[in-house]
C-alpha atoms as a PDB file:
ATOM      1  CA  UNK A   1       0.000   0.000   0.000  1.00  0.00           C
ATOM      2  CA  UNK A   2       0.942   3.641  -0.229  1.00  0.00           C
ATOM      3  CA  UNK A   3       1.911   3.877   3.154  1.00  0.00           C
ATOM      4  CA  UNK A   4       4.726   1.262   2.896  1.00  0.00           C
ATOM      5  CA  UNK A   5       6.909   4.322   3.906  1.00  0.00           C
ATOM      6  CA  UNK A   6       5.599   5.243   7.099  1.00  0.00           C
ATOM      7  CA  UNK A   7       5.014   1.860   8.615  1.00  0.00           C
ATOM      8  CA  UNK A   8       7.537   1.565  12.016  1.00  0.00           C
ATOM      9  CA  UNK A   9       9.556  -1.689  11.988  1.00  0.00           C
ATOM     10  CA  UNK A  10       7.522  -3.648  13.351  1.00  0.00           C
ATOM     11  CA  UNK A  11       4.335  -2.819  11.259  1.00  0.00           C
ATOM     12  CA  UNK A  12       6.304  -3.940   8.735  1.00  0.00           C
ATOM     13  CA  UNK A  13       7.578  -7.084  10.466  1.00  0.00           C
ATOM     14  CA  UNK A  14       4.281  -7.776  10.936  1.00  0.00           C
ATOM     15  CA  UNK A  15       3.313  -7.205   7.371  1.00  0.00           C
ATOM     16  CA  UNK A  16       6.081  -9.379   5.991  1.00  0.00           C
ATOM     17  CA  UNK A  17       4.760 -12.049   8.183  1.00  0.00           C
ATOM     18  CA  UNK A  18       1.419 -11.585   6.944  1.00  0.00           C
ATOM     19  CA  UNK A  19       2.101 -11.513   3.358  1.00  0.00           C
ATOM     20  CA  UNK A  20       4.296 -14.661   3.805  1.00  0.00           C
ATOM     21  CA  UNK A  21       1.326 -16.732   4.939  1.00  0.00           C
ATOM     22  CA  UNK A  22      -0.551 -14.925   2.099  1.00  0.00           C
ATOM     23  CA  UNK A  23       1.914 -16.670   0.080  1.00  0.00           C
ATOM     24  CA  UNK A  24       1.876 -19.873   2.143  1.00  0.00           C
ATOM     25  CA  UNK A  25      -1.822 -20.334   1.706  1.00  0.00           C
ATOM     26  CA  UNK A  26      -2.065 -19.385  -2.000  1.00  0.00           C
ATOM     27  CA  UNK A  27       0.489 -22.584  -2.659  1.00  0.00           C
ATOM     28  CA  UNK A  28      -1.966 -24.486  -0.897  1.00  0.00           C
ATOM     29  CA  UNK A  29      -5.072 -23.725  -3.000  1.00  0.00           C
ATOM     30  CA  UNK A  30      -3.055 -23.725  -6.133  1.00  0.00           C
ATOM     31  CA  UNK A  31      -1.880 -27.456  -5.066  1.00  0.00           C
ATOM     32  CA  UNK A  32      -5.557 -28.850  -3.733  1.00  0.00           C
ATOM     33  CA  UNK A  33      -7.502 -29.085  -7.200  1.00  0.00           C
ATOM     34  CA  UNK A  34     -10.977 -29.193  -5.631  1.00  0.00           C
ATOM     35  CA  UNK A  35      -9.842 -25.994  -3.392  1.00  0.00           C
ATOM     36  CA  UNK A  36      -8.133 -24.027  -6.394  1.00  0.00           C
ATOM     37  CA  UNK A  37     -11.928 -24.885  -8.577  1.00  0.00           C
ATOM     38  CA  UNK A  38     -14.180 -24.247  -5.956  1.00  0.00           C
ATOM     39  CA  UNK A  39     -12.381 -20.517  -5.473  1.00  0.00           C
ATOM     40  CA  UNK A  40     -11.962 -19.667  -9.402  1.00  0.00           C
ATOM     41  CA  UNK A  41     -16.001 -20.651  -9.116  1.00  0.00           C
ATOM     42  CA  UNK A  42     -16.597 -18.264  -6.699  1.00  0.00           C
ATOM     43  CA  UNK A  43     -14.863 -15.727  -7.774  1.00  0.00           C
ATOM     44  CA  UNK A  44     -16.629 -15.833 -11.113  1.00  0.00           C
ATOM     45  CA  UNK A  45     -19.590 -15.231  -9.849  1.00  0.00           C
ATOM     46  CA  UNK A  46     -18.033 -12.601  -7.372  1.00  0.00           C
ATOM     47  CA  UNK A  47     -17.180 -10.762 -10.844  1.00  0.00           C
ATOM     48  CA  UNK A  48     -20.078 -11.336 -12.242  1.00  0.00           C
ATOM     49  CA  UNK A  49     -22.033  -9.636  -9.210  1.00  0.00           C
ATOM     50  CA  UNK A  50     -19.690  -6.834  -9.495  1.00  0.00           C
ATOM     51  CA  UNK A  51     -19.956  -6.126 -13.014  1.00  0.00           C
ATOM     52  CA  UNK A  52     -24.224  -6.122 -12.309  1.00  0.00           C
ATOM     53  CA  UNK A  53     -23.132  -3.651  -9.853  1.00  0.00           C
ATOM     54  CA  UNK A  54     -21.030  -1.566 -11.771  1.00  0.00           C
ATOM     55  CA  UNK A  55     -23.495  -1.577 -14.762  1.00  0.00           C
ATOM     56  CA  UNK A  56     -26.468  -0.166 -12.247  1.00  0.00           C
ATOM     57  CA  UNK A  57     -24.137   2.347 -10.607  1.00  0.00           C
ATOM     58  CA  UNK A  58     -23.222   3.440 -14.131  1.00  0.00           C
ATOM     59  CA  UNK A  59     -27.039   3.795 -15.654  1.00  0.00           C
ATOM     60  CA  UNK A  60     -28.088   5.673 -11.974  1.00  0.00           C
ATOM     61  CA  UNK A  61     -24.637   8.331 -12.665  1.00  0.00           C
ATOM     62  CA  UNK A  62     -26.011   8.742 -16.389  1.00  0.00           C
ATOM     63  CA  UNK A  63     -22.980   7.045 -17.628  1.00  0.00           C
ATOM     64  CA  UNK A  64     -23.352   5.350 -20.972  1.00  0.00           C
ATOM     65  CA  UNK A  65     -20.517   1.756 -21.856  1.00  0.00           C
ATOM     66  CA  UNK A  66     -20.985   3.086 -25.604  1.00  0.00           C
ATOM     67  CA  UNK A  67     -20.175   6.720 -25.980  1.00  0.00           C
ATOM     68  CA  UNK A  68     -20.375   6.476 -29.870  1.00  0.00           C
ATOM     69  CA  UNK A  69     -22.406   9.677 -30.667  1.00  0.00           C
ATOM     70  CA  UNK A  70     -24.667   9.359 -33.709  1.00  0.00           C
ATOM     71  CA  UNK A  71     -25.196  12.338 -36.081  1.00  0.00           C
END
């Protein structure tokens, strides 16, 4: 994050330890089939739902996807 600078020591400490069981669990998933499917699943539909959502937030704003102006 942008704050990387201003973290003390051991906010970072803590942060390297955090990212390195990030890392630890992501090997996991990515090893475990079944795991790895069932998350790429979800998060399918996760982007799905968001990309409802972002298509409804655009049309309340008065935003149009296809800006092509016709004359």
């Amino acid at each position: 994050m942008a704050m990387t600078n201003k973290m003390s020591a051991d906010e970072k400490r803590w942060q390297a330890e955090s990212d390195a069981e990030t890392m630890a669990r992501y090997e996991e998933i990515m090893g475990n089939a079944s795991r790895r499917n069932a998350a790429i699943k979800v998060a399918k539909t996760k982007a799905a739902d968001l990309t409802k959502r972002a298509s409804a937030m655009s049309r309340v704003a008065g935003v149009s996807g296809n800006r092509s102006k016709k004359k």
